[in-house]
Structures are given as structure tokens and as C-alpha cells.
Protein backbone atom coordinates (compact mmCIF):
# COMPACT_ATOMS: atom_id res chain seq x y z
CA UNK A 1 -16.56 11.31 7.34
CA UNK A 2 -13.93 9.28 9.26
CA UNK A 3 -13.25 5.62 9.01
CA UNK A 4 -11.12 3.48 11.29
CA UNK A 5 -9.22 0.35 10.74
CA UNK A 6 -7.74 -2.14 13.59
CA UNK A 7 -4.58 -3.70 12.57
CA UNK A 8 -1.82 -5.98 14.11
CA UNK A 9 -3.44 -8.85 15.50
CA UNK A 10 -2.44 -12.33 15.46
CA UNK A 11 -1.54 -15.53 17.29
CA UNK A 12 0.61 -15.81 20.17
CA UNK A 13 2.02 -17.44 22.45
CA UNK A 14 1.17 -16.86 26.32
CA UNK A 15 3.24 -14.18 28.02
CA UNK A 16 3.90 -12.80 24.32
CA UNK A 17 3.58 -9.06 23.33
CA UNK A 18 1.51 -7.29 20.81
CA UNK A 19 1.08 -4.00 19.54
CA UNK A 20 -2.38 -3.28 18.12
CA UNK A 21 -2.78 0.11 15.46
CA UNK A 22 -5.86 2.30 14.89
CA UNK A 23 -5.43 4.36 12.14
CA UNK A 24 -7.75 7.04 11.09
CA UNK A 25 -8.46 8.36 7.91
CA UNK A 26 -11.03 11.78 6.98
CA UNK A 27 -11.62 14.39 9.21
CA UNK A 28 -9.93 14.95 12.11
CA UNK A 29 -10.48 12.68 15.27
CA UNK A 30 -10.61 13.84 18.91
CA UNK A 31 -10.27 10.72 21.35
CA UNK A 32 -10.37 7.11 20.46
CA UNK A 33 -11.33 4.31 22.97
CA UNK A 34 -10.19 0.31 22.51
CA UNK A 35 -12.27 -2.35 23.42
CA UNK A 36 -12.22 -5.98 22.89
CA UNK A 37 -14.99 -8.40 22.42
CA UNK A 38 -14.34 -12.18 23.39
CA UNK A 39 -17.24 -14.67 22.00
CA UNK A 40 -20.34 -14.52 24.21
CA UNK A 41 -19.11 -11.58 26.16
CA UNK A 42 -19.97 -8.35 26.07
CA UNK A 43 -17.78 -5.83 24.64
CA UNK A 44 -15.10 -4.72 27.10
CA UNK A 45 -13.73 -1.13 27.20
CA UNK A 46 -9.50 -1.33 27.71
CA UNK A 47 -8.33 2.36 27.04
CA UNK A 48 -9.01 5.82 25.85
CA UNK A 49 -6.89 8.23 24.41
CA UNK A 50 -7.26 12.16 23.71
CA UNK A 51 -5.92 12.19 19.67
CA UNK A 52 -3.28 14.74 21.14
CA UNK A 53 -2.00 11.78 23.46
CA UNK A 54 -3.10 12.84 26.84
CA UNK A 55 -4.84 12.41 28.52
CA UNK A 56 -4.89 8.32 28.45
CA UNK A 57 -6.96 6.08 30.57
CA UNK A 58 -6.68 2.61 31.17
CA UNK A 59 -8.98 -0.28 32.24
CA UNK A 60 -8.51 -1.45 35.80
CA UNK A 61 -8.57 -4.81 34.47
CA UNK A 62 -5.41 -4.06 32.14
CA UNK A 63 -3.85 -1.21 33.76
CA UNK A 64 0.12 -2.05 33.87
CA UNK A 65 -0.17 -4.53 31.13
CA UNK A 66 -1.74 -2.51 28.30
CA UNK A 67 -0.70 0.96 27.23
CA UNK A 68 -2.25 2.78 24.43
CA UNK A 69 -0.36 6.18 23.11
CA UNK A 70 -0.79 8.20 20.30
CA UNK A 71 1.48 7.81 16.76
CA UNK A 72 1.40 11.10 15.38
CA UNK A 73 3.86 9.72 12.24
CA UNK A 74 1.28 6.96 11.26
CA UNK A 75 -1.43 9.18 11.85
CA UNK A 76 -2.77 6.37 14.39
CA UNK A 77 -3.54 4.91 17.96
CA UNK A 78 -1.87 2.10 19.05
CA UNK A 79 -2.21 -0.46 22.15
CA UNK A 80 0.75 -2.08 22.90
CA UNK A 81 0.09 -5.32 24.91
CA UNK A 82 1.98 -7.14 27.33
CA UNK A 83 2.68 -10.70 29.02
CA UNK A 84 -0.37 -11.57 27.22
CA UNK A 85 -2.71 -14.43 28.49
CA UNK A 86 -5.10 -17.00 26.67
CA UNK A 87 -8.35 -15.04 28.28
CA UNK A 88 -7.28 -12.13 26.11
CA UNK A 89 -8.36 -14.15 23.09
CA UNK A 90 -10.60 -11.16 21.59
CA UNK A 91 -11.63 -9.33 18.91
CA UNK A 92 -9.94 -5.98 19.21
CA UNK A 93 -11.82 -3.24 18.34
CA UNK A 94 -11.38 0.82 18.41
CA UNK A 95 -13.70 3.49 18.41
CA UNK A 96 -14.14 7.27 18.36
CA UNK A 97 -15.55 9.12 21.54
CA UNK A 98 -18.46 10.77 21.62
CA UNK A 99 -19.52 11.74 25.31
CA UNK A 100 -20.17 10.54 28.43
CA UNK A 101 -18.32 7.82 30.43
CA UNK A 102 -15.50 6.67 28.49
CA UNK A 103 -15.98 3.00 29.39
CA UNK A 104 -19.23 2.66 28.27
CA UNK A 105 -19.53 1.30 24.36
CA UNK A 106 -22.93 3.29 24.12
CA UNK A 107 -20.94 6.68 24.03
CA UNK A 108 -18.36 5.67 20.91
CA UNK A 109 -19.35 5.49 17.19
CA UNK A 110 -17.35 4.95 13.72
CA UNK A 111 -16.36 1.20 14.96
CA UNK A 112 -13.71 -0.33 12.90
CA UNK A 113 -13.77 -4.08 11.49
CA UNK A 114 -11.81 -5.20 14.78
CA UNK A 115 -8.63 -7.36 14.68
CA UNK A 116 -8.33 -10.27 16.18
CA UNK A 117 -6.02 -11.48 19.15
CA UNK A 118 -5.52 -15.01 19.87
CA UNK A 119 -3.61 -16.22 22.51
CA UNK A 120 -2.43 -19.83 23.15
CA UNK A 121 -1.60 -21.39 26.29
């Protein structure tokens, strides 16, 4: 069994960074995607990483502002967020891959609590 946990959310200011950790714990993971969930929105996919820490894949929608890499001394996943805006005001979530497309929610299971992102204007 393998259980994830979001961490490092918070408020913020507009233009602010943020670094977001998924850290897994139990049996061995091989990719993790993040997605983020604002209130009546669907869920949104942002990245996808092989646990190895490549390949990566990035959102259209974030790519150049996001990154997500692999932390092999935390034993983690972590999405490191720039020049943030208030329309990234989510719930942060991560996830591990199970086939398919990789932007689709429908194709990731073990979803963590989320974390959540706030961003003020």
C-alpha cells in the first residue's frame, strides 16, 4: 500500500513563489501527476513526473511557470511555483499514475488530502 501527502501550501502574495512536496510512503511509486482543483472547477492536471525524475511533463497552461522534479533525499515530488497569480487559488493535489493519458484525472489513483494555495491580489 502507498499513501501520499501534499504539503507546502499557503497564502501569498501575487507574483510570490511556492514550492509544493509530495511525499510518498509504502511501496515503491513509479510516476506521480499534480493537479489542482479551484472551487466549482474541475480538477486540472499541471505536471507529471517519472519517480526516477524524467521524464517530466508540464501543462501548457503552466509550462515556464511551474516545474515539478523529483527529491530523491525527501523521498518526494515537488512543484515549485512561480510569479504566482490569484486564479491559482487551488487545492493542490498529487496523484500516482496508472495508464493512459497523463492529463486525464481518470488514469491516477492513491489521491492525497491536497494542500491548499491561496493567492492574493
Amino acid at each position: 500500500q502507498v499513501q501520499l501527502v501534499e504539503s507546502g501550501g499557503g497564502l501569498v502574495q501575487a507574483g510570490a513563489s511556492l514550492r509544493l512536496s509530495c511525499t510518498a510512503s509504502g511501496r515503491a511509486v513509479r510516476s506521480v501527476g499534480w493537479f489542482r482543483q479551484a472551487p466549482g472547477k474541475e480538477r486540472e492536471f499541471l505536471a507529471h513526473i517519472h519517480w526516477s525524475g524524467s521524464p517530466a511533463y508540464h501543462a501548457n497552461s503552466v509550462k515556464g511557470r511551474f516545474a515539478i522534479s523529483r527529491d530523491t533525499a525527501e523521498n518526494s515530488v515537488s512543484l515549485l511555483m512561480n510569479s504566482l497569480k490569484p486564479e491559482d487559488t487551488a487545492v493542490y493535489y498529487c496523484a500516482i499514475y496508472s495508464g493512459g493519458n497523463i492529463d486525464s484525472a481518470i488514469n491516477y489513483w492513491g489521491w492525497g488530502k491536497g494542500t491548499l494555495v491561496t493567492v492574493s491580489s
